[in-house]
C-alpha atoms as a PDB file:
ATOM      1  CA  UNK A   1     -67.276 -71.922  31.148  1.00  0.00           C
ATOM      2  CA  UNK A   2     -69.974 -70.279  33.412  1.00  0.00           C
ATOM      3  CA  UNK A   3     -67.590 -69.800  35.937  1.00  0.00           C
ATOM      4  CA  UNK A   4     -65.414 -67.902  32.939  1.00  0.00           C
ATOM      5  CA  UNK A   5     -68.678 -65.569  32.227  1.00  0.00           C
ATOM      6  CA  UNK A   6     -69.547 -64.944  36.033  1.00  0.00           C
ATOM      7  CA  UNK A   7     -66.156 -63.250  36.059  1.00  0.00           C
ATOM      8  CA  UNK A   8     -66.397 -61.328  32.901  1.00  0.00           C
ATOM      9  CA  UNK A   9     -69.849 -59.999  33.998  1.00  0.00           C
ATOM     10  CA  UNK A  10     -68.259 -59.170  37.719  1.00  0.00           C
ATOM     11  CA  UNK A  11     -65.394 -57.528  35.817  1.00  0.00           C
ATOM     12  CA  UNK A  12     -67.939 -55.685  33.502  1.00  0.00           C
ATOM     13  CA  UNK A  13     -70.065 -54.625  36.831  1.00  0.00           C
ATOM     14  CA  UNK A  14     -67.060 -53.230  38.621  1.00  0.00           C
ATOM     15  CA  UNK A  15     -66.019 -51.132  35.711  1.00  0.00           C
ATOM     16  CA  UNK A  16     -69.557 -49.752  35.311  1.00  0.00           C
ATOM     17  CA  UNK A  17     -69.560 -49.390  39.129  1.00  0.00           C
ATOM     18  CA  UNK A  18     -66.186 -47.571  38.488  1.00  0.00           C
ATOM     19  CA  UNK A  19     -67.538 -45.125  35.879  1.00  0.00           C
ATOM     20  CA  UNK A  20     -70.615 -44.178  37.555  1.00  0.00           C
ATOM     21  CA  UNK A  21     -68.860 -43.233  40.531  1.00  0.00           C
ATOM     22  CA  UNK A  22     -65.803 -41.658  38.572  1.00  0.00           C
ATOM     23  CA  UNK A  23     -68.946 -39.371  36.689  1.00  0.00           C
ATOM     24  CA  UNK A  24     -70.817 -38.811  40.237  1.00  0.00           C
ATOM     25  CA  UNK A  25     -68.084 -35.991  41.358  1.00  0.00           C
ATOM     26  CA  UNK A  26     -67.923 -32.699  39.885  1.00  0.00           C
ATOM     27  CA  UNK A  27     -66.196 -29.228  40.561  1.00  0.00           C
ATOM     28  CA  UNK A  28     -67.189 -25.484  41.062  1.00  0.00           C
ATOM     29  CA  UNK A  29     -65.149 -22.117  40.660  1.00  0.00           C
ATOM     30  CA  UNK A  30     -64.878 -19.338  43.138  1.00  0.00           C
ATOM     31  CA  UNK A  31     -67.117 -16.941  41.046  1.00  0.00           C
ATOM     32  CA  UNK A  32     -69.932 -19.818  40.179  1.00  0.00           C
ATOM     33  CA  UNK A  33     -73.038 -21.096  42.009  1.00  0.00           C
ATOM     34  CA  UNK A  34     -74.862 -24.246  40.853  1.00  0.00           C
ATOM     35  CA  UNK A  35     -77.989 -26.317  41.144  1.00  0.00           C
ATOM     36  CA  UNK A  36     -77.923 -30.064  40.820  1.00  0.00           C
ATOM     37  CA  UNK A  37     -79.533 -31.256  37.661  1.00  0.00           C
ATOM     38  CA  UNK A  38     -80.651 -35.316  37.494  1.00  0.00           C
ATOM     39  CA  UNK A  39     -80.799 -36.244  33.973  1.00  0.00           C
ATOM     40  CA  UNK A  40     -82.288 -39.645  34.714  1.00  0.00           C
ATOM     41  CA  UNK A  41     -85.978 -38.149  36.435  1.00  0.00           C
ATOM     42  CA  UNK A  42     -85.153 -34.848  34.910  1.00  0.00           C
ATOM     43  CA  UNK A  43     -85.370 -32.830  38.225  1.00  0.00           C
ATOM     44  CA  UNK A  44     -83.771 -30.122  39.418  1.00  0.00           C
ATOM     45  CA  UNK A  45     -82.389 -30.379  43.270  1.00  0.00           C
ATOM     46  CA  UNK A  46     -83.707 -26.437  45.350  1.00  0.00           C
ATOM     47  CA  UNK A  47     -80.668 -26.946  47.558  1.00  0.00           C
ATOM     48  CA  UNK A  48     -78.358 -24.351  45.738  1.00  0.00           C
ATOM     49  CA  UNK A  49     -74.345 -25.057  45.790  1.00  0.00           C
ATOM     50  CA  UNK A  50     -72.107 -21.861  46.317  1.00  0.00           C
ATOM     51  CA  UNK A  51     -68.909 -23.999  48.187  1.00  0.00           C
ATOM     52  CA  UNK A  52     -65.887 -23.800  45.057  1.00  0.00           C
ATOM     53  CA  UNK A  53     -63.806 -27.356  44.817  1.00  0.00           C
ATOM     54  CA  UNK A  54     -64.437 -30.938  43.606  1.00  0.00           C
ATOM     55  CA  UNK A  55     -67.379 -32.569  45.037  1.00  0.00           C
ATOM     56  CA  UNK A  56     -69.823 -35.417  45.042  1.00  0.00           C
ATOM     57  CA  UNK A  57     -72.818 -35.148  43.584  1.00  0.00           C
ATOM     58  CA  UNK A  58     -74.410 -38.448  42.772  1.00  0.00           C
ATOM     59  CA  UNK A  59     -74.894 -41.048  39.764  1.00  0.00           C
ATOM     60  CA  UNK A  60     -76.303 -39.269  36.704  1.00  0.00           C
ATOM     61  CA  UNK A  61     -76.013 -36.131  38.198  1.00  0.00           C
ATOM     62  CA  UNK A  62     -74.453 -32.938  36.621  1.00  0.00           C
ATOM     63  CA  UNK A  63     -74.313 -29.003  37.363  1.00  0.00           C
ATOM     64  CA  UNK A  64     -75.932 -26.277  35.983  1.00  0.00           C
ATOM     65  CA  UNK A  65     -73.564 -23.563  36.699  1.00  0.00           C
ATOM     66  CA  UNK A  66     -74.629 -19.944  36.835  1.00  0.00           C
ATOM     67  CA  UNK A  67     -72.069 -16.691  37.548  1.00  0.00           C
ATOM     68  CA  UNK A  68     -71.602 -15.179  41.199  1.00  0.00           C
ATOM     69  CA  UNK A  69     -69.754 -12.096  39.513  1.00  0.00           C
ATOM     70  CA  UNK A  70     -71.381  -8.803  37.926  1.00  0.00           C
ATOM     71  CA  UNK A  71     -72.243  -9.661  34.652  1.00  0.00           C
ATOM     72  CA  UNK A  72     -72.446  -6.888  31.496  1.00  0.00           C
ATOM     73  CA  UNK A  73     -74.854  -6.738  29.055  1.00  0.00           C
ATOM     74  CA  UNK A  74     -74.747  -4.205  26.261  1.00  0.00           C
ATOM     75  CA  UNK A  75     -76.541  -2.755  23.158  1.00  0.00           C
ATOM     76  CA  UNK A  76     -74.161  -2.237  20.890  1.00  0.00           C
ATOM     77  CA  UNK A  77     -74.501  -0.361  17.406  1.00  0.00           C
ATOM     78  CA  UNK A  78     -75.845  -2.912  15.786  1.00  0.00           C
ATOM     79  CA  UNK A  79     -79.093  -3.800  17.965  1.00  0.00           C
ATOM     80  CA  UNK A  80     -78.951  -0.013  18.846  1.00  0.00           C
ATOM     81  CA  UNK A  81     -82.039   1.101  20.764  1.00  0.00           C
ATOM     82  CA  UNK A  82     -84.474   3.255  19.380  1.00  0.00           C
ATOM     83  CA  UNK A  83     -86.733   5.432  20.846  1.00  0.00           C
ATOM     84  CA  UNK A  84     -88.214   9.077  21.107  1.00  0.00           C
ATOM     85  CA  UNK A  85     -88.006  11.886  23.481  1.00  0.00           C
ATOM     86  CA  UNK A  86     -90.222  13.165  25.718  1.00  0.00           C
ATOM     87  CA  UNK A  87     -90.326  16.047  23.307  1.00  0.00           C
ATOM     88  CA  UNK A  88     -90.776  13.760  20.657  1.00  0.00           C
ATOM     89  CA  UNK A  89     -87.152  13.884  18.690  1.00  0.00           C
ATOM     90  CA  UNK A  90     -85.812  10.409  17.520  1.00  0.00           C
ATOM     91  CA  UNK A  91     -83.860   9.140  19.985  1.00  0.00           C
ATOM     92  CA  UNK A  92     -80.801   6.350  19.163  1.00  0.00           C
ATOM     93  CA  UNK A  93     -79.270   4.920  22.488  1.00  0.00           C
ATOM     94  CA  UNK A  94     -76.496   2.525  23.187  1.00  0.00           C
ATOM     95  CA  UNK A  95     -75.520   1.419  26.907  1.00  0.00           C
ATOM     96  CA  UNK A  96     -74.728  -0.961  28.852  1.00  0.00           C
ATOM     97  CA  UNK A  97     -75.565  -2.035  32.184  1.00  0.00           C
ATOM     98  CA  UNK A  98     -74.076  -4.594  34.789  1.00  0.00           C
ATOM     99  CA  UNK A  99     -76.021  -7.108  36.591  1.00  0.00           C
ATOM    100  CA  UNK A 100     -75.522 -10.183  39.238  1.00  0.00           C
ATOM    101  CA  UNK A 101     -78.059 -12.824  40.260  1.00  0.00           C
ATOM    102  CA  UNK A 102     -79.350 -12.978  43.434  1.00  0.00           C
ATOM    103  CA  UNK A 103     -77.670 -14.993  45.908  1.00  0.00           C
ATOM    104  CA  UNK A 104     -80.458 -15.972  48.473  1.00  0.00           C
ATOM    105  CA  UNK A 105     -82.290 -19.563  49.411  1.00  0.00           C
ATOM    106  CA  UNK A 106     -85.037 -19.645  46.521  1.00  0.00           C
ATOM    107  CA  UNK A 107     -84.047 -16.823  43.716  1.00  0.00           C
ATOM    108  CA  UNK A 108     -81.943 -19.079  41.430  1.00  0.00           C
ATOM    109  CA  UNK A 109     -84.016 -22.336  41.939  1.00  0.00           C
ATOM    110  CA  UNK A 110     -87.102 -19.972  40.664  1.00  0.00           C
ATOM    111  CA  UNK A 111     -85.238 -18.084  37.943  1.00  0.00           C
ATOM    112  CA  UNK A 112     -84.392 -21.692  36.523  1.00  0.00           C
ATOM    113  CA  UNK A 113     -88.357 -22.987  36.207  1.00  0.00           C
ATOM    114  CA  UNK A 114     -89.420 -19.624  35.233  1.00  0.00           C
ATOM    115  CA  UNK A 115     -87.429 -18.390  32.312  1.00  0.00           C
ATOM    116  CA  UNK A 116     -84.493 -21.510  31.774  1.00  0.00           C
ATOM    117  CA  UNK A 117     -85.785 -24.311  29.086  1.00  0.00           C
ATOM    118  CA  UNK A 118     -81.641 -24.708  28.526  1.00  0.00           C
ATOM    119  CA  UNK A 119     -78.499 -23.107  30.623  1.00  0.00           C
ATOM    120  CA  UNK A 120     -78.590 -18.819  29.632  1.00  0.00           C
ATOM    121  CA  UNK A 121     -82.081 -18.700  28.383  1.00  0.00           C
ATOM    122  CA  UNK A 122     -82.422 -16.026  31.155  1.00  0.00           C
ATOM    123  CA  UNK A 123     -79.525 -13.583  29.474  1.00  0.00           C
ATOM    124  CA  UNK A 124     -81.675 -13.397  26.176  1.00  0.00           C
ATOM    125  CA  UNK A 125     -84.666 -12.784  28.554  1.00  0.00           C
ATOM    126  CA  UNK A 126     -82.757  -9.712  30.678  1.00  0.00           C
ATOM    127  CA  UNK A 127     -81.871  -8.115  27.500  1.00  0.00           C
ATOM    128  CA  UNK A 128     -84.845  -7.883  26.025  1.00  0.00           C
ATOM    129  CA  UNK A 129     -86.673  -6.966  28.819  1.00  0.00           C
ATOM    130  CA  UNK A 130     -83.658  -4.126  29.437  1.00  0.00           C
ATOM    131  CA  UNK A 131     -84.205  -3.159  25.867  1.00  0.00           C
ATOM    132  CA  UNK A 132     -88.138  -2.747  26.318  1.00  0.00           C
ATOM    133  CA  UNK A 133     -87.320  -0.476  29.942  1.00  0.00           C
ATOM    134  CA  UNK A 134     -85.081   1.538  28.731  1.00  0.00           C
ATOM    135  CA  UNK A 135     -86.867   2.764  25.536  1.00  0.00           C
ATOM    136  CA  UNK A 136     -89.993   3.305  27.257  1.00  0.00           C
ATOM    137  CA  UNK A 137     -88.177   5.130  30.143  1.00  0.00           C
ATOM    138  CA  UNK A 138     -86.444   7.122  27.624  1.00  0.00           C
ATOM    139  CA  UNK A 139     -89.843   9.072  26.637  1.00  0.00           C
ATOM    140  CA  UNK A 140     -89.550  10.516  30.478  1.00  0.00           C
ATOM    141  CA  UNK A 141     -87.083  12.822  29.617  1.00  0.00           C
ATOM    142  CA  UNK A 142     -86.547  15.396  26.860  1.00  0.00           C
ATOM    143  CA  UNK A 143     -83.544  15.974  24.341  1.00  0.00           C
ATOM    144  CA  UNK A 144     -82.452  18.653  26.269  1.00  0.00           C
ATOM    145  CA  UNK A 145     -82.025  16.824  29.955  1.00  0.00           C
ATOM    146  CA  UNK A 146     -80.533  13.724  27.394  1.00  0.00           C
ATOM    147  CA  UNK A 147     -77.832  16.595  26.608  1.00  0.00           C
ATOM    148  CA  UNK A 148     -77.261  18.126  29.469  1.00  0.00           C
ATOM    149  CA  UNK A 149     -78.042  15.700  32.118  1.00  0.00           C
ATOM    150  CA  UNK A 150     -77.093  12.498  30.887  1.00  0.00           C
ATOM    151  CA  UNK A 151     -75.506  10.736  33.888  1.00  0.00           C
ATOM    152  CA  UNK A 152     -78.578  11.699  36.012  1.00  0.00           C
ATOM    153  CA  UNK A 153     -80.824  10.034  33.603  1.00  0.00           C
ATOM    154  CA  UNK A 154     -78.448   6.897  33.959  1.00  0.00           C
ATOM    155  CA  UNK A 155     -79.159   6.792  37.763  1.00  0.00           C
ATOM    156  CA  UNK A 156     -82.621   7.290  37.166  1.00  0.00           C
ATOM    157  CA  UNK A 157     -82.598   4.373  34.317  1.00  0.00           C
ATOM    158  CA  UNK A 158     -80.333   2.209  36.734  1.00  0.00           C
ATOM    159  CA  UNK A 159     -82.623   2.306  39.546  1.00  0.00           C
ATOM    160  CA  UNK A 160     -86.216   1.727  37.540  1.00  0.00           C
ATOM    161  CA  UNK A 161     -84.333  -1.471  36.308  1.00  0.00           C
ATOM    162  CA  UNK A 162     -82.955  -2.573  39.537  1.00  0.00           C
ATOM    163  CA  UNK A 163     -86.319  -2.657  41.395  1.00  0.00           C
ATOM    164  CA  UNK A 164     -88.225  -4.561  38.256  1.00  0.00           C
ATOM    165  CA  UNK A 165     -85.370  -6.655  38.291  1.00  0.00           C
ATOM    166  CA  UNK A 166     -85.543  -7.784  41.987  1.00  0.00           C
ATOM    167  CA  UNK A 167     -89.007  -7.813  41.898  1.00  0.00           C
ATOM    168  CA  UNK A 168     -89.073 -10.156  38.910  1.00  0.00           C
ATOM    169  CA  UNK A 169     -86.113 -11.465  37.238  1.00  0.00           C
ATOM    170  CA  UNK A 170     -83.901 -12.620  40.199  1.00  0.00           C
ATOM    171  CA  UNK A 171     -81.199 -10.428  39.883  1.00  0.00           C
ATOM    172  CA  UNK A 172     -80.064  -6.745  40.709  1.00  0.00           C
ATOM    173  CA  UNK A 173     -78.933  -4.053  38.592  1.00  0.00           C
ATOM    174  CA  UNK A 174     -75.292  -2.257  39.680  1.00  0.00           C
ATOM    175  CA  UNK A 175     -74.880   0.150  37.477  1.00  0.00           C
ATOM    176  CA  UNK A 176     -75.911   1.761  33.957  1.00  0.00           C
ATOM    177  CA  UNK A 177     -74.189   3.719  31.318  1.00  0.00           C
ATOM    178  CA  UNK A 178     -75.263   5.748  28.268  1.00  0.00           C
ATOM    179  CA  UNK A 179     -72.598   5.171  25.410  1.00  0.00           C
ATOM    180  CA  UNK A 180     -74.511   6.971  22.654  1.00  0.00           C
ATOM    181  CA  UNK A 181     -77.295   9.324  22.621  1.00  0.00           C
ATOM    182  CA  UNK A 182     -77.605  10.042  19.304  1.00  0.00           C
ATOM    183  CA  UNK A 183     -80.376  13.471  18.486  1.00  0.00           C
ATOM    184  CA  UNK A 184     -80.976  14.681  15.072  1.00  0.00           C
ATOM    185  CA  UNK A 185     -78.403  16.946  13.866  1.00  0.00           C
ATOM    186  CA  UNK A 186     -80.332  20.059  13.794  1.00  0.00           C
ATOM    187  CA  UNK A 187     -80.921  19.923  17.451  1.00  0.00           C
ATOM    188  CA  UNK A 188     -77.593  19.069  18.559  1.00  0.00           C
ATOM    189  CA  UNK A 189     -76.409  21.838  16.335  1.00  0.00           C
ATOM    190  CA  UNK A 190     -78.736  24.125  17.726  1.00  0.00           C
ATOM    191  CA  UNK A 191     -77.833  23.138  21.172  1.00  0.00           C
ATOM    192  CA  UNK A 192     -74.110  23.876  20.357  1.00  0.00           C
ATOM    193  CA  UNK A 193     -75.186  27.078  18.965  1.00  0.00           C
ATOM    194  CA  UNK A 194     -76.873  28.141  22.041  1.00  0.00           C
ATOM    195  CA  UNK A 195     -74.064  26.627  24.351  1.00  0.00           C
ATOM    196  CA  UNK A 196     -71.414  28.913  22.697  1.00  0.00           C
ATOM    197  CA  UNK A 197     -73.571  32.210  22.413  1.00  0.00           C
ATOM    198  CA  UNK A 198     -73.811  31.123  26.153  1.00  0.00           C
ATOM    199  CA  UNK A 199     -70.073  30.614  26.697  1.00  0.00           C
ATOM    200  CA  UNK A 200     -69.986  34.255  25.076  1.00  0.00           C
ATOM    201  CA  UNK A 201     -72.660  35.311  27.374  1.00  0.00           C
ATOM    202  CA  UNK A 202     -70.906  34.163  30.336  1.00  0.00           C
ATOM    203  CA  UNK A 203     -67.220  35.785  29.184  1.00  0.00           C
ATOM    204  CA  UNK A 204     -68.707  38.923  28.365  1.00  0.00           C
ATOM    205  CA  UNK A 205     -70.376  39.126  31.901  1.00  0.00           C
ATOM    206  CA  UNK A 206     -67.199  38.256  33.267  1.00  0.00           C
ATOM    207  CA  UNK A 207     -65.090  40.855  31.358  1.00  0.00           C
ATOM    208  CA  UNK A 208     -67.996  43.221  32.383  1.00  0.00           C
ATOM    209  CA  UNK A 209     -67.185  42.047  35.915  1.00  0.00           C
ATOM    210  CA  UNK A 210     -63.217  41.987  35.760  1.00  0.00           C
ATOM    211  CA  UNK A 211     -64.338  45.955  34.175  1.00  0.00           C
ATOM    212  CA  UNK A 212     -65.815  47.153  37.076  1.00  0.00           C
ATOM    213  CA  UNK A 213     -63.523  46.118  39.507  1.00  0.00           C
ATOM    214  CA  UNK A 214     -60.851  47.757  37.744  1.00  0.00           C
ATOM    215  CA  UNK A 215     -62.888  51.488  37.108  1.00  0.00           C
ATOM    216  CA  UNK A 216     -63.826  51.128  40.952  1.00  0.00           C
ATOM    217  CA  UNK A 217     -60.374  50.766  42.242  1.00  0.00           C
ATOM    218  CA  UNK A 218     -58.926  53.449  39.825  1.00  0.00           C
ATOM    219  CA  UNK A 219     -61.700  55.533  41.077  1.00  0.00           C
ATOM    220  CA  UNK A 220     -60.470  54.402  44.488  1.00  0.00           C
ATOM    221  CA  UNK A 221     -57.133  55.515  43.604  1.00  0.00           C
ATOM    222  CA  UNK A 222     -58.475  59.070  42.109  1.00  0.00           C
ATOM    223  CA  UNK A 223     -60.495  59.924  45.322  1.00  0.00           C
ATOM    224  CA  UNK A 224     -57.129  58.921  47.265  1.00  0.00           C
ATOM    225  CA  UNK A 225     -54.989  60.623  45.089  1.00  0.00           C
ATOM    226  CA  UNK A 226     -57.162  63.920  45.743  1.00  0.00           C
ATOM    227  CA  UNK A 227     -57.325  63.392  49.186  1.00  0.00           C
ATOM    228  CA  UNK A 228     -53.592  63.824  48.904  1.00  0.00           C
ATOM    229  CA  UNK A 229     -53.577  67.123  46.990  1.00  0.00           C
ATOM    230  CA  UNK A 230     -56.581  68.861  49.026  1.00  0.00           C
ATOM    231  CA  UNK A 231     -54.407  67.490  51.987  1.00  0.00           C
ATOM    232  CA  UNK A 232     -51.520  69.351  50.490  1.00  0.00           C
ATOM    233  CA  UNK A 233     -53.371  72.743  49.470  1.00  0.00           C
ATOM    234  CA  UNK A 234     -54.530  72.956  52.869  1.00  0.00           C
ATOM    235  CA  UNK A 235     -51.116  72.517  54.429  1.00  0.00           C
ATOM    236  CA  UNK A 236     -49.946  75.102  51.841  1.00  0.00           C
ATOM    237  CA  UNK A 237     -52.915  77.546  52.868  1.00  0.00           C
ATOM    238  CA  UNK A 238     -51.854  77.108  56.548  1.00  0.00           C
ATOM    239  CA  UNK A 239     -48.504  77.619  55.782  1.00  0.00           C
ATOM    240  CA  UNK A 240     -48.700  80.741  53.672  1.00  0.00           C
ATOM    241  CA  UNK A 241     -51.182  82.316  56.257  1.00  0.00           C
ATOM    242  CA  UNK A 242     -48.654  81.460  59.341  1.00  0.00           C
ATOM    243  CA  UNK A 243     -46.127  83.214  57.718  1.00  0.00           C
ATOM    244  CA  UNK A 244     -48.602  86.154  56.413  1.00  0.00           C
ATOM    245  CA  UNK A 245     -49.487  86.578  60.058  1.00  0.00           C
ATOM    246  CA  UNK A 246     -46.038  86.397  60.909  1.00  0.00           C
ATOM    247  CA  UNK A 247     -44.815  88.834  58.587  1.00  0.00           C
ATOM    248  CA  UNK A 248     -48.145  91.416  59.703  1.00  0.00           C
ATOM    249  CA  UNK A 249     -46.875  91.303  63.062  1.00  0.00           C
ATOM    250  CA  UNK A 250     -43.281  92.094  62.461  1.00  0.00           C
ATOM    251  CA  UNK A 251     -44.617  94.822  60.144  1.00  0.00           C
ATOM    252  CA  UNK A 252     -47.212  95.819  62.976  1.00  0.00           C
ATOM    253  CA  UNK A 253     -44.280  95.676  65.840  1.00  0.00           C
ATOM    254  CA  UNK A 254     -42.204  97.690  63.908  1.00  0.00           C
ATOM    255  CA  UNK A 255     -44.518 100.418  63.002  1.00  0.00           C
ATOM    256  CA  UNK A 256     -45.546 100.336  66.163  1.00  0.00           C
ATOM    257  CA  UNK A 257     -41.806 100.537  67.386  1.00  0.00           C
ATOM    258  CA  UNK A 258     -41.640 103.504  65.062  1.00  0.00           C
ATOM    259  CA  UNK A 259     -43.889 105.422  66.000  1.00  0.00           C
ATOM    260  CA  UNK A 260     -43.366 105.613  69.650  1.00  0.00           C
ATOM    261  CA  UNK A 261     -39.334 106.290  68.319  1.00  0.00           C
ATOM    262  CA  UNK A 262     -40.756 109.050  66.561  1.00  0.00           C
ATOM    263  CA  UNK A 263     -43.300 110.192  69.092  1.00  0.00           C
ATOM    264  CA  UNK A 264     -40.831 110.519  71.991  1.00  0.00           C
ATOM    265  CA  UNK A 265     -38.273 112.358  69.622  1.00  0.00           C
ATOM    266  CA  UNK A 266     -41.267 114.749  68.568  1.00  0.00           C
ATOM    267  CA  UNK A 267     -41.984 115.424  72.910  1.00  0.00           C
ATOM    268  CA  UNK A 268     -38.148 115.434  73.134  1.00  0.00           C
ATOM    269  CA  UNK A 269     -36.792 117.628  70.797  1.00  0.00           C
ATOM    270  CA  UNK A 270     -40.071 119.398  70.195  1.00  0.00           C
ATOM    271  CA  UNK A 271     -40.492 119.161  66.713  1.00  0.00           C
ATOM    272  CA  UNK A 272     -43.786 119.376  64.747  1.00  0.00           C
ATOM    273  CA  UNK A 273     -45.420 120.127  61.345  1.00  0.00           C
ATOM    274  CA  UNK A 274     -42.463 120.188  58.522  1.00  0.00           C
ATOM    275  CA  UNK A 275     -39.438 119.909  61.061  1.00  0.00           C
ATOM    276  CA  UNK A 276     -40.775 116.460  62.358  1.00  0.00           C
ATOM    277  CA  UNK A 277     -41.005 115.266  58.787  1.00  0.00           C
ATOM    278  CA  UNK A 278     -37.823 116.438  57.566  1.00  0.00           C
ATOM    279  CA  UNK A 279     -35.776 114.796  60.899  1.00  0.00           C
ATOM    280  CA  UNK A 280     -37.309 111.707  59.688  1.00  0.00           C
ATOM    281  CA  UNK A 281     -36.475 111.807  56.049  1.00  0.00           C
ATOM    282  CA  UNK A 282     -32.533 112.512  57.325  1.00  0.00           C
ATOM    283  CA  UNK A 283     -33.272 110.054  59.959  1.00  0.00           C
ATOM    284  CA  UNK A 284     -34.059 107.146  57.324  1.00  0.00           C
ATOM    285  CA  UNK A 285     -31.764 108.296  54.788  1.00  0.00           C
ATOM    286  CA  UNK A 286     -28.857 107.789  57.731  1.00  0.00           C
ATOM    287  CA  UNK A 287     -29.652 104.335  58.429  1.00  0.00           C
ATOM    288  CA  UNK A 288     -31.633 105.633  61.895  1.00  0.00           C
ATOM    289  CA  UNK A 289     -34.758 104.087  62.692  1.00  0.00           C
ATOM    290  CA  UNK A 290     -35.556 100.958  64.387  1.00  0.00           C
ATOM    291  CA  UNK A 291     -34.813  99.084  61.909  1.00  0.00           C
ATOM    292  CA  UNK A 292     -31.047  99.817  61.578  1.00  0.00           C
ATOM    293  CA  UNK A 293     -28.193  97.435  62.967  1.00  0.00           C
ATOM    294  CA  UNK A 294     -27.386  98.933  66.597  1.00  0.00           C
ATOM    295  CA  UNK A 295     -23.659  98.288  65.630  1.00  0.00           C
ATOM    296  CA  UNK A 296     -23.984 100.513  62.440  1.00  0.00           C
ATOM    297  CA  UNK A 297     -22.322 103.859  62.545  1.00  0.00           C
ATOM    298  CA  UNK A 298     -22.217 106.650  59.769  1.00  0.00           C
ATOM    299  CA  UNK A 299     -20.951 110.291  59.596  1.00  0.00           C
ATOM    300  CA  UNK A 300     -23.935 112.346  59.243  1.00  0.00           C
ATOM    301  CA  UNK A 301     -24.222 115.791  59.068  1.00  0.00           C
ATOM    302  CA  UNK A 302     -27.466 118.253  58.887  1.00  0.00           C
ATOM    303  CA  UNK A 303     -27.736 121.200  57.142  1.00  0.00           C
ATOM    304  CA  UNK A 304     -30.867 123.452  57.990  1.00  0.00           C
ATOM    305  CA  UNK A 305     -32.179 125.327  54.892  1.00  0.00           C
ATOM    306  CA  UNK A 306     -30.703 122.593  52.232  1.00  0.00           C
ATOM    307  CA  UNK A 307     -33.249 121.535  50.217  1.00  0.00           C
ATOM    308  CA  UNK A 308     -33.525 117.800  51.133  1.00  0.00           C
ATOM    309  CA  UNK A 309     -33.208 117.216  47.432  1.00  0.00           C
ATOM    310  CA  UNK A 310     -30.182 118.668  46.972  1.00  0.00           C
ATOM    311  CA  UNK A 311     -28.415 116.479  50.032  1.00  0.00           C
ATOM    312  CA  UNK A 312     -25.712 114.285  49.270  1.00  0.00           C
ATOM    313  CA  UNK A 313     -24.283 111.977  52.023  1.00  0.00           C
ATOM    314  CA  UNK A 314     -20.535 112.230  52.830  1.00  0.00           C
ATOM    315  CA  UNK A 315     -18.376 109.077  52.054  1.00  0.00           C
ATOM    316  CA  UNK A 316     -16.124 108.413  55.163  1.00  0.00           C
ATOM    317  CA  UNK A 317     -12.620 107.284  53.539  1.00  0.00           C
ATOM    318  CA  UNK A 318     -11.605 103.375  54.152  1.00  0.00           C
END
């Protein structure tokens, strides 16, 4: 009989050997980190597991698993954040901004006495903290810059966050986003307003612009065009005063031609006064002169005491 019981109990002792070892191993993801939590003395180990796969970790022994990856929280419509503007405006914001835990020897073993009395206590903690930040950093900055400027006051809002955060919470902020700004209507239709009438502003300065360029080059093309016709006038002055002194000093050779014809015919011949004048009225009237073709002929004949009026030339017969 007792040697019946001895091997129940060994049987039993195995088993419970069995179990506890079977429940001493336990497994981590790539994207998790853990700390070793004893649930028998209630202590948390500082050594801080980052290694992914099964391991051992000891009798009553489990693993308090915390994220390696960027995590997101956001304020969403319904826990919407409200503030005021620098210019004092009511001020409704919604964002969201992405976080990771540190990664180093002591942060998570601190961030779990600090702010943990069960696993995620320290989410509810970052968002309310965010929520407290970002409303009080929203009175930095008026409705205008919220706007106009809006990704400028996320960097701004990102980086005040990020250096409480490291400083205090264990954990750095990546990046931040403004969803929603929501103004009061009257200003964001006044700020419309004034963005159009500037739009308006800006097209009519660049029709003005587009304006000018076109009247300058037409004027261009004016001054070129009259370049062109003074250019022509004066090559139509020069022209008609080549051919004025051209024709002058044909007219000046031949009168000059003339009249030493007429002078040596007056020392020939020995005519003067009335005689002179009358030879060269028959003279011109017979095709003489200088000014007749050297191959020209004509029957002439001179009458003296015929009134010059009276002449008539005789026809030679074809």
């Amino acid at each position: 009989m007792a040697e019946g019981v001895a091997q129940v109990a060994g049987a039993g002792c195995c088993g419970f050997c069995g179990l506890l070892l079977l429940f001493s191993f336990a497994s981590l993801a790539p994207t998790q980190m853990a700390l070793q939590y004893n649930s028998v003395f209630k202590t948390v180990s500082p050594r801080i597991l980052t290694s992914a796969g099964l391991m051992f970790v000891g009798p009553w022994t489990s693993l308090i698993k915390y994220p390696k990856t960027i995590q997101t929280i956001e304020y969403t419509q319904e826990d919407m954040l409200d503030g005021r503007t620098f210019d004092g405006l009511p001020l409704n914001l919604g964002l969201s901004f992405q976080y990771s835990l540190l990664k180093d020897d002591k942060s998570l073993f601190t961030l779990y006495h600090k702010f943990e009395s069960s696993p995620g206590d320290y989410i509810t903690l970052y968002k309310l903290i965010g929520k407290h930040m970002i409303t009080e950093l929203a009175t930095n900055f008026t409705a205008y810059q919220f706007f106009n400027e809006k990704q400028t006051i996320a960097t701004i809002m990102r980086e005040q966050l990020d250096q409480y955060f490291r400083a205090n919470l264990f954990a750095s902020v990546e990046s931040l986003q403004i969803n929603e700004d929501d103004l009061p209507r009257a200003f964001t239709d006044s700020v419309l307003m004034a963005a159009t009438s500037k739009q308006n502003i800006t097209r009519m300065m660049k029709t003005k612009d587009a304006k000018v360029v076109e009247f300058t080059t037409a004027r261009q093309v004016a001054a070129a065009q009259a370049n062109v016709t003074v250019a022509g006038a004066m090559g139509e002055r020069h022209r008609i005063l080549q051919n004025g002194r051209a024709d002058a000093a044909i007219i000046e050779a031949y009168v000059e031609a003339e009249r030493r014809a007429y002078s040596a015919i007056k020392q020939t011949m020995n005519l003067s006064g009335d005689d002179l004048i009358k030879y060269i009225w028959y003279d011109t009237l017979g095709g003489g002169s200088v000014s007749s073709s050297a191959h020209e002929s004509a029957d002439i004949q001179m009458m003296v005491g015929v009134d010059p009026a009276a002449y008539i030339s005789q026809v030679t017969p074809s």
